[in-house]
N, C-alpha and C. Protein backbone atom coordinates (compact mmCIF):
# COMPACT_ATOMS: atom_id res chain seq x y z
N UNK A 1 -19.66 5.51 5.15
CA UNK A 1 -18.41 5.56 5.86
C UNK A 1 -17.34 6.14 4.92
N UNK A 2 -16.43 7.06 5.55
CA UNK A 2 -15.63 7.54 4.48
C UNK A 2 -14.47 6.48 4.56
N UNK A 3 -13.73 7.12 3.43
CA UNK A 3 -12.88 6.46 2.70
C UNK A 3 -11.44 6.32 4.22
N UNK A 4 -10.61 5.14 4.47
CA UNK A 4 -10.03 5.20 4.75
C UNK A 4 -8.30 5.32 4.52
N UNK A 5 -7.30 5.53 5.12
CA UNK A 5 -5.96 5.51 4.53
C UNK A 5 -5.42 4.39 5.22
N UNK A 6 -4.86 4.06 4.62
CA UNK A 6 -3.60 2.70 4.61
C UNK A 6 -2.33 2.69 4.64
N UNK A 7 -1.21 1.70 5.14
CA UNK A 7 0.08 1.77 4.47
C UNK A 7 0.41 0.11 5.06
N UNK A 8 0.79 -0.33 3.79
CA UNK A 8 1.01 -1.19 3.52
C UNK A 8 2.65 -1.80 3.13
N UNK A 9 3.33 -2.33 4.08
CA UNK A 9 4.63 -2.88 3.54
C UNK A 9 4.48 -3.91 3.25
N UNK A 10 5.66 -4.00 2.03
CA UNK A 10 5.86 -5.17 1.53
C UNK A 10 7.50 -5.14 1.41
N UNK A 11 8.05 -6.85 1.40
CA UNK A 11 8.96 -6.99 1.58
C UNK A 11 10.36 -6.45 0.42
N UNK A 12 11.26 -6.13 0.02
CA UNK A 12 11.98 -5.72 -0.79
C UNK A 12 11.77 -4.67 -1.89
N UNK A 13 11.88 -4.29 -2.79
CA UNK A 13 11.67 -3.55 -3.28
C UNK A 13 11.07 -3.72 -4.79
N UNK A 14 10.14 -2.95 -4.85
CA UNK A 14 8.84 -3.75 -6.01
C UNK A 14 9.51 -3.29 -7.16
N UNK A 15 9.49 -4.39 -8.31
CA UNK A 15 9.56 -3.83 -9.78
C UNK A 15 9.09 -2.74 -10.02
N UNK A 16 9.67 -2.09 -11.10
CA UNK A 16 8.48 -1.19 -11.99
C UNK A 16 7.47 -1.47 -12.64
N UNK A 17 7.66 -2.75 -13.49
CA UNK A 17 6.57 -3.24 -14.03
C UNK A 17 5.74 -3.77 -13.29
N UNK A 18 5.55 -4.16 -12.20
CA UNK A 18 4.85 -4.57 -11.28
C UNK A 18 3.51 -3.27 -10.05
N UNK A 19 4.81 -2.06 -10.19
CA UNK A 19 4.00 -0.59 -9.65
C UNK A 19 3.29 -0.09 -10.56
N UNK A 20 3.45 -0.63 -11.78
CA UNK A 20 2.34 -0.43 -12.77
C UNK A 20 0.67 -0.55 -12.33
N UNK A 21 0.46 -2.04 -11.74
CA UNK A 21 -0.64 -2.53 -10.89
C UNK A 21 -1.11 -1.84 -9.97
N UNK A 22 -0.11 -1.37 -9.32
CA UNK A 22 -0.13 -0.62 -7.59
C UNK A 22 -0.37 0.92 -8.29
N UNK A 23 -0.68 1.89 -9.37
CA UNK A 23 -0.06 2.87 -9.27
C UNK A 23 -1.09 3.72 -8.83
N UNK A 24 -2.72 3.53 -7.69
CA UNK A 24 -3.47 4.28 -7.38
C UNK A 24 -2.60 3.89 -5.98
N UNK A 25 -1.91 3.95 -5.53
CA UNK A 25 -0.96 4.12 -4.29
C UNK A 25 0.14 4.75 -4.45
N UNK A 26 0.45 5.53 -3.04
CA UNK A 26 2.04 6.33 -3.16
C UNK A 26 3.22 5.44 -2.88
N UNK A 27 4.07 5.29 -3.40
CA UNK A 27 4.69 4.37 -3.03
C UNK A 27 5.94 4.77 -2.99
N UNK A 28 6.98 4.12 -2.01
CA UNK A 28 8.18 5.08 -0.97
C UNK A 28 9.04 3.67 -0.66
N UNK A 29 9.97 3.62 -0.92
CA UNK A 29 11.17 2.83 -0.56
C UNK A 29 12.26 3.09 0.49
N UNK A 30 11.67 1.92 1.69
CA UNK A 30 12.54 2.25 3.28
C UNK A 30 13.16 0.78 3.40
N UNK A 31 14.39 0.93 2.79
CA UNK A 31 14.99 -0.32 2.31
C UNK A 31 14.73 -0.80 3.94
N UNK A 32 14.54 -2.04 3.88
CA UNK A 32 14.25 -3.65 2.97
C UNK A 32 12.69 -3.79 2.42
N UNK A 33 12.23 -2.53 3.35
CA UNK A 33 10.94 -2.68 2.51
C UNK A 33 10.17 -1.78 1.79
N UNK A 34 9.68 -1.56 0.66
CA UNK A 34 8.62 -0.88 0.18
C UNK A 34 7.03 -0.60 0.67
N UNK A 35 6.91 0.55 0.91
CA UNK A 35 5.83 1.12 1.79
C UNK A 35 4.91 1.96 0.42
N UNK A 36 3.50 1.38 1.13
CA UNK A 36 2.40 1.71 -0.05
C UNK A 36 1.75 2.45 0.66
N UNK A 37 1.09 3.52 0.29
CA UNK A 37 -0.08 4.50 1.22
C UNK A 37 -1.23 5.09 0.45
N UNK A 38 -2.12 4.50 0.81
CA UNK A 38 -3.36 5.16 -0.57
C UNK A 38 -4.64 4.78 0.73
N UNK A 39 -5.56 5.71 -0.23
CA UNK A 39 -7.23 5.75 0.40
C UNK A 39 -7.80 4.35 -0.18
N UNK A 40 -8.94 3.34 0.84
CA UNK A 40 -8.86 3.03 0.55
C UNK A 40 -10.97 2.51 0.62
N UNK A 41 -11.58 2.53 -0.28
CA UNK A 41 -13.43 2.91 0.33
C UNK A 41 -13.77 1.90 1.13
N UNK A 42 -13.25 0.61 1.81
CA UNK A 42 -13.97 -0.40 2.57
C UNK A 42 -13.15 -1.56 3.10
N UNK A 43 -13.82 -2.26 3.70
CA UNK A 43 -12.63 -3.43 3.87
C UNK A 43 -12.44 -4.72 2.86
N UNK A 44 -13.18 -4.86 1.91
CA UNK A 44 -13.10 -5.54 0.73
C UNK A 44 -12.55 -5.19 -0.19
N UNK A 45 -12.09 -3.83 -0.04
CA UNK A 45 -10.97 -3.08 -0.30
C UNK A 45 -9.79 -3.31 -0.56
N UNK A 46 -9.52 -3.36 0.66
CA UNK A 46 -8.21 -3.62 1.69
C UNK A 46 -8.01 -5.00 1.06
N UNK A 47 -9.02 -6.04 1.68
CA UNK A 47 -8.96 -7.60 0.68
C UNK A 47 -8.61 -7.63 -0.60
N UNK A 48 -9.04 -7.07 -1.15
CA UNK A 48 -8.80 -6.93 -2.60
C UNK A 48 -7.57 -6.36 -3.35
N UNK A 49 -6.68 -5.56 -2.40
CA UNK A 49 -5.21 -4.94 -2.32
C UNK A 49 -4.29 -6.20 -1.76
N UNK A 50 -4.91 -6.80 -0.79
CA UNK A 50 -3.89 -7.71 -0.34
C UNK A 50 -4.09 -9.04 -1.37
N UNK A 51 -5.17 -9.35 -1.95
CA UNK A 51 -4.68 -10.39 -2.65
C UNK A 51 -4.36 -10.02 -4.41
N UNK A 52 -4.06 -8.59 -4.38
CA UNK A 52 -3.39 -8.35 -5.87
C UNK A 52 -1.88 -8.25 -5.32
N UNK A 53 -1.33 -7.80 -4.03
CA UNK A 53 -0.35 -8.40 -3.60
C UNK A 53 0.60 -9.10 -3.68
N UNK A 54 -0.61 -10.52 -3.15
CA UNK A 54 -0.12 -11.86 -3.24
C UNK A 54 -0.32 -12.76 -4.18
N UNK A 55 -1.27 -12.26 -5.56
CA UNK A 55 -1.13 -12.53 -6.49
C UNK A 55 0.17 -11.91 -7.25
N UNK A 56 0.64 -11.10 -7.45
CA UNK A 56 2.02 -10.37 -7.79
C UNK A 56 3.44 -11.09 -7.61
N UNK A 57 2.99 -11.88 -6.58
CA UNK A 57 4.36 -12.99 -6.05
C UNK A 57 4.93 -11.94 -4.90
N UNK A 58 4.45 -10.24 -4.08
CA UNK A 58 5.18 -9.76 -3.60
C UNK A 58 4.94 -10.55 -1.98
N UNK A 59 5.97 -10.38 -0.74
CA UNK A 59 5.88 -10.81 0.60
C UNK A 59 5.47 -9.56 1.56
N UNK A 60 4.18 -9.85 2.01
CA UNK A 60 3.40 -8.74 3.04
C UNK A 60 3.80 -9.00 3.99
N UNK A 61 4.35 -7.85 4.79
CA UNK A 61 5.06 -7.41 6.06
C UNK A 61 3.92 -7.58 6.78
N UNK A 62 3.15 -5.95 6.73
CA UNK A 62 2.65 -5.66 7.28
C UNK A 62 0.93 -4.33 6.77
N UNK A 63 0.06 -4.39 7.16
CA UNK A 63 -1.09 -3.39 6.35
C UNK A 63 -1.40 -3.06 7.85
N UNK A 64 -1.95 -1.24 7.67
CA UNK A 64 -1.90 -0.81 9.07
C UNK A 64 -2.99 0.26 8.47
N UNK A 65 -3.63 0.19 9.20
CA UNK A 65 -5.13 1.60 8.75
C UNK A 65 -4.37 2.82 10.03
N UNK A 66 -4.07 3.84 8.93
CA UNK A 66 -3.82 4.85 9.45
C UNK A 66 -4.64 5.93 10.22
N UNK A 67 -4.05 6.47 11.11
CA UNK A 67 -5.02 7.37 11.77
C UNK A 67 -5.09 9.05 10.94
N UNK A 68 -6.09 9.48 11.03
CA UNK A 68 -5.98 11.18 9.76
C UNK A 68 -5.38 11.43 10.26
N UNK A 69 -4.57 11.78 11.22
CA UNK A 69 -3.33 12.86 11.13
C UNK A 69 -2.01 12.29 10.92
N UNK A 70 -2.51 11.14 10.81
CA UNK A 70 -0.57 10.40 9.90
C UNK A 70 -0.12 10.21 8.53
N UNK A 71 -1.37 10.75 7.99
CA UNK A 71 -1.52 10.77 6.62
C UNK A 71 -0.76 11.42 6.05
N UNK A 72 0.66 10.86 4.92
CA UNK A 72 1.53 11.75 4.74
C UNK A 72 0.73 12.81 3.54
N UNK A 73 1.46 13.63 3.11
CA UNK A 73 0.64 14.65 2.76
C UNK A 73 1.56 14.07 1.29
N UNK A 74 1.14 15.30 0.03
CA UNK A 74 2.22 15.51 -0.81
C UNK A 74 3.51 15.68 -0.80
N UNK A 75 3.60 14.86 -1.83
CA UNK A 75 5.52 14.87 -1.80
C UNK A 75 5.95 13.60 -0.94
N UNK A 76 5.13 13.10 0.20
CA UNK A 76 5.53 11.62 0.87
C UNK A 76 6.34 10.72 -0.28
């Protein structure tokens, strides 16, 4: 199965030292929340993003498996 895309909000706006963790994701600030978008190979995956997350201390909005043509491109 190929790899899927994601975007993932989280609530306020993430440290730097903290996007350190996150930095195989694009990451885009739509105040109040910070929006993550990366490929992602499975759904243990996905598990494994959401609980480095919520290990981080950050608050999950929302995680949404994108469809291929919403996939922002470069420069997002």
């Amino acid at each position: 199965m190929p790899e899927a895309t994601y975007q993932v909000r989280v609530s306020g706006v993430i440290p730097e030292e903290i996007l350190a963790d996150l930095r195989d994701l694009t990451v885009t600030v739509e105040p109040p929340e910070t929006v993550l978008h990366g490929s992602l190979p499975d759904q243990s995956a996905v598990v494994g993003l959401i609980s480095r997350i919520h290990g981080l201390g950050l608050r999950l909005i929302e995680v949404r498996r994108l469809p291929s043509s919403d996939v922002p491109g470069p420069g997002f």
